[in-house]
C-alpha atoms as a PDB file:
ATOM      1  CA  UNK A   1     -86.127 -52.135  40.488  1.00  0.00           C
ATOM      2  CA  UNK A   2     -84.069 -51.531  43.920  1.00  0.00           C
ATOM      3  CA  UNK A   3     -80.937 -53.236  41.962  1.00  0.00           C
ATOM      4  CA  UNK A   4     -81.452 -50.894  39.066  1.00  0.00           C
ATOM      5  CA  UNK A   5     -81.503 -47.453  40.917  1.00  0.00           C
ATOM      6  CA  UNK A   6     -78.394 -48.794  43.186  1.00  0.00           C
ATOM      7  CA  UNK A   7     -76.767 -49.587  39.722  1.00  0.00           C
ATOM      8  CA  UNK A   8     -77.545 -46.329  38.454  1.00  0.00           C
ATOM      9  CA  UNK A   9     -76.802 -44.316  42.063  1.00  0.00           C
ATOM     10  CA  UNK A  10     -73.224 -46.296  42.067  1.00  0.00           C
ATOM     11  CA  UNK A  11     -72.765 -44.982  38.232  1.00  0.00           C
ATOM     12  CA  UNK A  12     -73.758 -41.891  39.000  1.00  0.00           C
ATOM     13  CA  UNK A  13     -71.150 -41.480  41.970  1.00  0.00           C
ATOM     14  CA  UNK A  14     -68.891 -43.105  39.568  1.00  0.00           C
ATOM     15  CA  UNK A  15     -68.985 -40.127  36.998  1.00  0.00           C
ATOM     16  CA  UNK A  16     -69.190 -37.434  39.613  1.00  0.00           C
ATOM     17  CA  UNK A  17     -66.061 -38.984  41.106  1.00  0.00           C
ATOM     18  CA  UNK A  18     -63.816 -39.198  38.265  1.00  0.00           C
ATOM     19  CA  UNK A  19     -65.477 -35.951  36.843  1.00  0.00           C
ATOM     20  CA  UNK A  20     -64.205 -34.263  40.299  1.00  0.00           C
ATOM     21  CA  UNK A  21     -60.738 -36.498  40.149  1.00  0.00           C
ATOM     22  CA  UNK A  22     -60.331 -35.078  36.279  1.00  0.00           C
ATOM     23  CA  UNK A  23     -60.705 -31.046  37.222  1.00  0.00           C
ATOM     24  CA  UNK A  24     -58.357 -31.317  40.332  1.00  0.00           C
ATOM     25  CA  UNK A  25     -55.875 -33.319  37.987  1.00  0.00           C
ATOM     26  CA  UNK A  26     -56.631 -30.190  35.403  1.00  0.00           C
ATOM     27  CA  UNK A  27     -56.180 -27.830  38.068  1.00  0.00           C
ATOM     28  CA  UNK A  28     -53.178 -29.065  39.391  1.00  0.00           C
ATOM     29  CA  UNK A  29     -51.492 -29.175  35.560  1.00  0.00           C
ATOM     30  CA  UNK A  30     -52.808 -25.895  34.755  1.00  0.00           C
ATOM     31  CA  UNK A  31     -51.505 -24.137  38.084  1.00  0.00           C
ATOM     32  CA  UNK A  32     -48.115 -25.799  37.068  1.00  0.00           C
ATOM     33  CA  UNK A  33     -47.654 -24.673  33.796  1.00  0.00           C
ATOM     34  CA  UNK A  34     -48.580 -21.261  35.019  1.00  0.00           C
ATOM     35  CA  UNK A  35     -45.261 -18.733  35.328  1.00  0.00           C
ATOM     36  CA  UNK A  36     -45.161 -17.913  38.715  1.00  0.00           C
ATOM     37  CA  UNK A  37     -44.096 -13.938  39.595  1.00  0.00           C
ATOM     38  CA  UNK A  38     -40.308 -13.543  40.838  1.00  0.00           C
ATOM     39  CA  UNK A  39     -41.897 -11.710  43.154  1.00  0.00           C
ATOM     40  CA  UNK A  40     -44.517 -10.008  44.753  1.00  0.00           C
ATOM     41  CA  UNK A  41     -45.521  -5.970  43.892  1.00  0.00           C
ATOM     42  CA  UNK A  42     -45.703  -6.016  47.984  1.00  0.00           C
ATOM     43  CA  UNK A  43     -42.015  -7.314  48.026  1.00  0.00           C
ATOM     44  CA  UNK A  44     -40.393  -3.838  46.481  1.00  0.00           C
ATOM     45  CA  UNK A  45     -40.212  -0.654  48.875  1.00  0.00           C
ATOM     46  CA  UNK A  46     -39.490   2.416  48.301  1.00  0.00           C
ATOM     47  CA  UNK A  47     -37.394   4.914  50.083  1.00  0.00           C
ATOM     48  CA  UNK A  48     -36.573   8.556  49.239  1.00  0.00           C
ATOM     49  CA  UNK A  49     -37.473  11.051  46.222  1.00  0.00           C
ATOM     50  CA  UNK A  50     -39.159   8.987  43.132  1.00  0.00           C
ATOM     51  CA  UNK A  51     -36.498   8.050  40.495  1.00  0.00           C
ATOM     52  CA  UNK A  52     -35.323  10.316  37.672  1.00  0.00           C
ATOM     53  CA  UNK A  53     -32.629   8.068  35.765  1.00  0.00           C
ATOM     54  CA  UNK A  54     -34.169   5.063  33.845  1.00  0.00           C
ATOM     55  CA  UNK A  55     -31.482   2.969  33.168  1.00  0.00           C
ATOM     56  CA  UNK A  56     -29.397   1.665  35.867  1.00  0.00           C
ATOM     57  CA  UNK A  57     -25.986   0.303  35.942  1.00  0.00           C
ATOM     58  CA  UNK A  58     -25.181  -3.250  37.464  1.00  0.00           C
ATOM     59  CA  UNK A  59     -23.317  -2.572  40.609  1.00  0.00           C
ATOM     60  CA  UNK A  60     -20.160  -4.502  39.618  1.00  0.00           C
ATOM     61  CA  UNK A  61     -19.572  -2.124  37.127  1.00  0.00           C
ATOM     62  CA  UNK A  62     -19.594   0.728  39.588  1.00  0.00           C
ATOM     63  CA  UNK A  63     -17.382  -1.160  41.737  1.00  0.00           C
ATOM     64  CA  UNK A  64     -14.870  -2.625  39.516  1.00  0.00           C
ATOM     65  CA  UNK A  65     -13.732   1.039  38.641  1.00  0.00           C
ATOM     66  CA  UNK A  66     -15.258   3.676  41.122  1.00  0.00           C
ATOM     67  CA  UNK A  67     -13.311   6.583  40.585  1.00  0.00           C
ATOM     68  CA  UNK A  68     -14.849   6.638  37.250  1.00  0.00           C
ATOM     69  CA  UNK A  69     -18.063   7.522  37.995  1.00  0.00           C
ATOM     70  CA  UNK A  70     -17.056  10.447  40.966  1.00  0.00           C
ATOM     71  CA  UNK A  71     -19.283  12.976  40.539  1.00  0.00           C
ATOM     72  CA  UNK A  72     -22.283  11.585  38.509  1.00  0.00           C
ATOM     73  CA  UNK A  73     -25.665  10.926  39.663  1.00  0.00           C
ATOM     74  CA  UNK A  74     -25.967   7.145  38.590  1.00  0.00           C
ATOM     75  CA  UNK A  75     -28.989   4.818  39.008  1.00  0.00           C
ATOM     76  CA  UNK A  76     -27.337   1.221  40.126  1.00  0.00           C
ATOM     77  CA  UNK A  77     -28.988  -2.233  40.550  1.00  0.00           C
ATOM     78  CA  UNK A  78     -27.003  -4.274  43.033  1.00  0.00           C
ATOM     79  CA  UNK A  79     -27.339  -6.418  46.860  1.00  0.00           C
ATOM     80  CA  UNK A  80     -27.494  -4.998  49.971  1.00  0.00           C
ATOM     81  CA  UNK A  81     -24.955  -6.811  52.007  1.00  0.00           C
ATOM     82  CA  UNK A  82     -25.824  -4.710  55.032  1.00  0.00           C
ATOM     83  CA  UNK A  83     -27.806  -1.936  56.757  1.00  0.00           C
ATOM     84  CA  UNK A  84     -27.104   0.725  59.512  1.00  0.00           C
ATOM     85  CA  UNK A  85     -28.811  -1.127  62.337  1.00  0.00           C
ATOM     86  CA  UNK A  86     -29.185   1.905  64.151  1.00  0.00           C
ATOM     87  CA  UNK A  87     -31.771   3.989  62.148  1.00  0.00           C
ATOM     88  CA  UNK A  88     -31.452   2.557  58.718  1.00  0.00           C
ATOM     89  CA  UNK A  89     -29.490   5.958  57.234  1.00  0.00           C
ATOM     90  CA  UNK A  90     -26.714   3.820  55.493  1.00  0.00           C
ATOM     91  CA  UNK A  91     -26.151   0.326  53.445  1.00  0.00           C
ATOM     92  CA  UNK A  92     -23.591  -1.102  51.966  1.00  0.00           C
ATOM     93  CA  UNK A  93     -23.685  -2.980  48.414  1.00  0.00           C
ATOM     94  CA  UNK A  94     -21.632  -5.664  47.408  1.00  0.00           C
ATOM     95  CA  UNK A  95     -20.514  -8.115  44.389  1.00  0.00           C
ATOM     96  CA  UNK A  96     -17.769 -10.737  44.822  1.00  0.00           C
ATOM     97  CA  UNK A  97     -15.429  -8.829  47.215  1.00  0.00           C
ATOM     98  CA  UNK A  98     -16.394  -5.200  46.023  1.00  0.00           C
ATOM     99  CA  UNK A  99     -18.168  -3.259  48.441  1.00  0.00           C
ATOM    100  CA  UNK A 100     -19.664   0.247  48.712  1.00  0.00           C
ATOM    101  CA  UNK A 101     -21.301   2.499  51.266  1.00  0.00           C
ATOM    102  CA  UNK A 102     -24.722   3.754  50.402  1.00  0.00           C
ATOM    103  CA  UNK A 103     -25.472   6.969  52.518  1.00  0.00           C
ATOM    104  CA  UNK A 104     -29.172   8.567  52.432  1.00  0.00           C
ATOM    105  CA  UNK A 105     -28.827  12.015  51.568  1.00  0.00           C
ATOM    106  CA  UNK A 106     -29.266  14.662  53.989  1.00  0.00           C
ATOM    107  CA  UNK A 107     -30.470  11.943  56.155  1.00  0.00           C
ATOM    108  CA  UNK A 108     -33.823  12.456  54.836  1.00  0.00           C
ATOM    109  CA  UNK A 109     -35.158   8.914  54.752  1.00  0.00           C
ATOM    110  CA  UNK A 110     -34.221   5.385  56.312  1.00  0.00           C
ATOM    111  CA  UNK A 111     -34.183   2.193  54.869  1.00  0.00           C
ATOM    112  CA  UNK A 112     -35.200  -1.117  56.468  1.00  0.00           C
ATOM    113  CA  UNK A 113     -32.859  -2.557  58.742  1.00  0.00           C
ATOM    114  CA  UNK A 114     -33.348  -6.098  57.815  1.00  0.00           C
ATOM    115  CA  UNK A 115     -33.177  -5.206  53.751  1.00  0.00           C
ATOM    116  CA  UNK A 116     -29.686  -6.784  53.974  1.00  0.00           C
ATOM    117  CA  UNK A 117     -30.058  -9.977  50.923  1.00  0.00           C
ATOM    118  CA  UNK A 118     -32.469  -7.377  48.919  1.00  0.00           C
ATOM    119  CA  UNK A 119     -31.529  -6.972  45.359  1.00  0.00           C
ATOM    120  CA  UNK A 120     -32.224  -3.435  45.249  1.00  0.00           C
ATOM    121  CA  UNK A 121     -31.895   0.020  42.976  1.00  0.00           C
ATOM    122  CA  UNK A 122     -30.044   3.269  43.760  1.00  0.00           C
ATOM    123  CA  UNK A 123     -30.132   6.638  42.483  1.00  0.00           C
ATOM    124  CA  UNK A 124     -27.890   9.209  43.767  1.00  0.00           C
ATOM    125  CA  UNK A 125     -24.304  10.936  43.240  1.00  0.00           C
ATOM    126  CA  UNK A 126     -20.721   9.506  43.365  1.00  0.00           C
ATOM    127  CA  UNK A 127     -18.543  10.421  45.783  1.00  0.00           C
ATOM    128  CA  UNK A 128     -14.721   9.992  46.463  1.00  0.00           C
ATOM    129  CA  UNK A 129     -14.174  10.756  50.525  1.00  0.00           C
ATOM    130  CA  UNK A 130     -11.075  10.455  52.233  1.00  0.00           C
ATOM    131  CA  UNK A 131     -10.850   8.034  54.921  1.00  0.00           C
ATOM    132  CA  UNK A 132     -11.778   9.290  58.530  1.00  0.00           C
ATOM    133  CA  UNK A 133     -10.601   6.875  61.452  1.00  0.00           C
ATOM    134  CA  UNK A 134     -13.822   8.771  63.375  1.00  0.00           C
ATOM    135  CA  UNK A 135     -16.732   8.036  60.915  1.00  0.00           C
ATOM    136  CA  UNK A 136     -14.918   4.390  59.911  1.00  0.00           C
ATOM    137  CA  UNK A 137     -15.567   3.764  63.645  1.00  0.00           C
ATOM    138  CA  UNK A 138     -18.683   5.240  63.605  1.00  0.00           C
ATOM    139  CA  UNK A 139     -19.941   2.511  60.925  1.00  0.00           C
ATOM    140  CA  UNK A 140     -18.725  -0.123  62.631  1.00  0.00           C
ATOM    141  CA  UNK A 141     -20.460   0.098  65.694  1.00  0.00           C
ATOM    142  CA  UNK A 142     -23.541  -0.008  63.682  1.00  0.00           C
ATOM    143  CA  UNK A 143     -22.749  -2.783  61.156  1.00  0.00           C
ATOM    144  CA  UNK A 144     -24.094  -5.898  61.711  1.00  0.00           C
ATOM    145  CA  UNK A 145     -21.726  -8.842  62.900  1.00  0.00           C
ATOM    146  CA  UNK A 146     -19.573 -10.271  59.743  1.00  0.00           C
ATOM    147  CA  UNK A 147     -20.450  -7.441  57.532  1.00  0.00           C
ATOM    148  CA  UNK A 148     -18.164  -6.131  55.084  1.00  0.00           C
ATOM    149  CA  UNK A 149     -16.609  -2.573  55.459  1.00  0.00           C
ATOM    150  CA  UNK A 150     -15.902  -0.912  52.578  1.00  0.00           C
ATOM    151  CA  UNK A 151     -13.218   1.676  54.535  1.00  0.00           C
ATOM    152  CA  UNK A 152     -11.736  -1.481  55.283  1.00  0.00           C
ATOM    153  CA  UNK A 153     -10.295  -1.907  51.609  1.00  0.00           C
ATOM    154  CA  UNK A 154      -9.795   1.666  50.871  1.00  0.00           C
ATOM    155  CA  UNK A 155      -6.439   2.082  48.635  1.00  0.00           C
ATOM    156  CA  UNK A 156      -4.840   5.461  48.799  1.00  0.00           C
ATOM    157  CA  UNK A 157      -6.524   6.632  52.583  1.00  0.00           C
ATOM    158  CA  UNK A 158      -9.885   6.976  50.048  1.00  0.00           C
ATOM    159  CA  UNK A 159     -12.925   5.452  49.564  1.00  0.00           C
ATOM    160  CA  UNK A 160     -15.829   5.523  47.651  1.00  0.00           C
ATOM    161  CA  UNK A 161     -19.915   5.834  48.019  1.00  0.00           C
ATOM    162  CA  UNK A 162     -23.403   6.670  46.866  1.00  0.00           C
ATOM    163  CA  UNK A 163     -24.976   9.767  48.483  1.00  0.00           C
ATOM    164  CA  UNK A 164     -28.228   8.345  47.671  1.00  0.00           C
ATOM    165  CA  UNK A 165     -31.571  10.454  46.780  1.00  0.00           C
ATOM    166  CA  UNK A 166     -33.554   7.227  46.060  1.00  0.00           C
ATOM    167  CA  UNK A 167     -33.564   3.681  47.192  1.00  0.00           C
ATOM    168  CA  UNK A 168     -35.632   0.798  45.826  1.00  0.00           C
ATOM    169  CA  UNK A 169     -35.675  -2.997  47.376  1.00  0.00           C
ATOM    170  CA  UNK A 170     -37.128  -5.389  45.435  1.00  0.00           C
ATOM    171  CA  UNK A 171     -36.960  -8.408  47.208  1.00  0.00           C
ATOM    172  CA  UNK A 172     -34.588 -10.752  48.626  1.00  0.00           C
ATOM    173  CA  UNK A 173     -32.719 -12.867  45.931  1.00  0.00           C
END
C-alpha cells in the first residue's frame, strides 16, 4: 500500500508540475503575442492652453519652406533637439539639418528641460524675425552643449519660429 500512495503522490506532483510548466509556457506566449503600447499615457505632458487645431503638420514640411507658413497658427508634430536650460521658455525642433526655435508665448508656461529627444506637438503662430546679434546671444548661453542654433543658418539676416500657445511631448523616440 506505501508503494501505491508514493506512486500516486509522485503522479500527482507529476501533473501539478507540468500543469504549472504548461500555464507559464502559455503565459509567456500569450504576453508575447500581446502588442505592447509605444508608449505610456504617463509619457505625454502637456504644456500651455489645450489644443484647438486637429491636424498637425510634420515638422519637415514647416521647415523645408518656412516663409510659407508666416503668419498662420499651425499645429506641427516634430523632435525637440533642445530646450532653454534656464527656465524651459524656448525649444528648438529639428529634422535632418532644419531647425526652428519654439518660443512659449507670453512666457506663460515652461517646458521640461530635459524634453530634448521627445517627439512632440506644437500649436502656435508663424513668425518671420529678423536676426538680433543680442537675443542670438541670449540663446546661446542657454542652449545646451552641441545644440543646433537655428539663427545660426538664417539666410537673408532672418529667421524663422513658432510663438507657441500649446506644447505636447509624447515621449522620447
Amino acid at each position: 500500500m506505501y508503494i501505491y500512495f508514493s506512486f500516486f503522490f509522485a503522479c500527482s506532483n507529476a501533473t501539478t508540475e507540468t500543469i504549472v510548466k504548461e500555464e507559464a509556457v502559455a503565459e509567456k506566449t500569450s504576453a508575447a503575442t500581446e502588442k505592447k503600447p509605444t508608449m505610456d499615457v504617463k509619457d505625454i505632458q502637456n504644456y500651455g492652453a489645450p489644443f484647438t487645431i486637429e491636424k498637425s503638420i510634420p515638422a519637415a514640411d514647416l521647415l523645408q519652406n518656412p516663409e510659407t507658413y508666416v503668419g498662420q497658427k499651425v499645429r506641427v508634430e516634430g523632435t525637440v533637439s533642445d530646450v532653454c536650460q534656464k527656465m524651459g521658455c524656448w525649444m528648438v525642433i529639428s529634422e535632418a539639418d532644419k531647425h526652428m526655435r519654439i518660443t512659449t508665448k507670453g512666457h506663460k508656461f515652461f517646458v521640461a528641460k530635459d524634453g530634448a529627444g521627445n517627439r512632440c506637438q506644437i500649436e502656435g503662430e508663424v513668425i518671420a524675425r529678423e536676426l538680433d546679434p543680442d537675443r542670438t546671444a541670449h540663446f546661446e548661453s542657454e542652449t545646451s552643449d552641441g545644440a543646433p542654433m537655428p539663427e545660426k543658418q538664417a539666410k537673408d539676416n532672418k529667421t524663422y519660429e513658432i510663438v507657441a500657445s500649446s506644447v505636447q511631448f509624447l515621449g522620447k523616440k
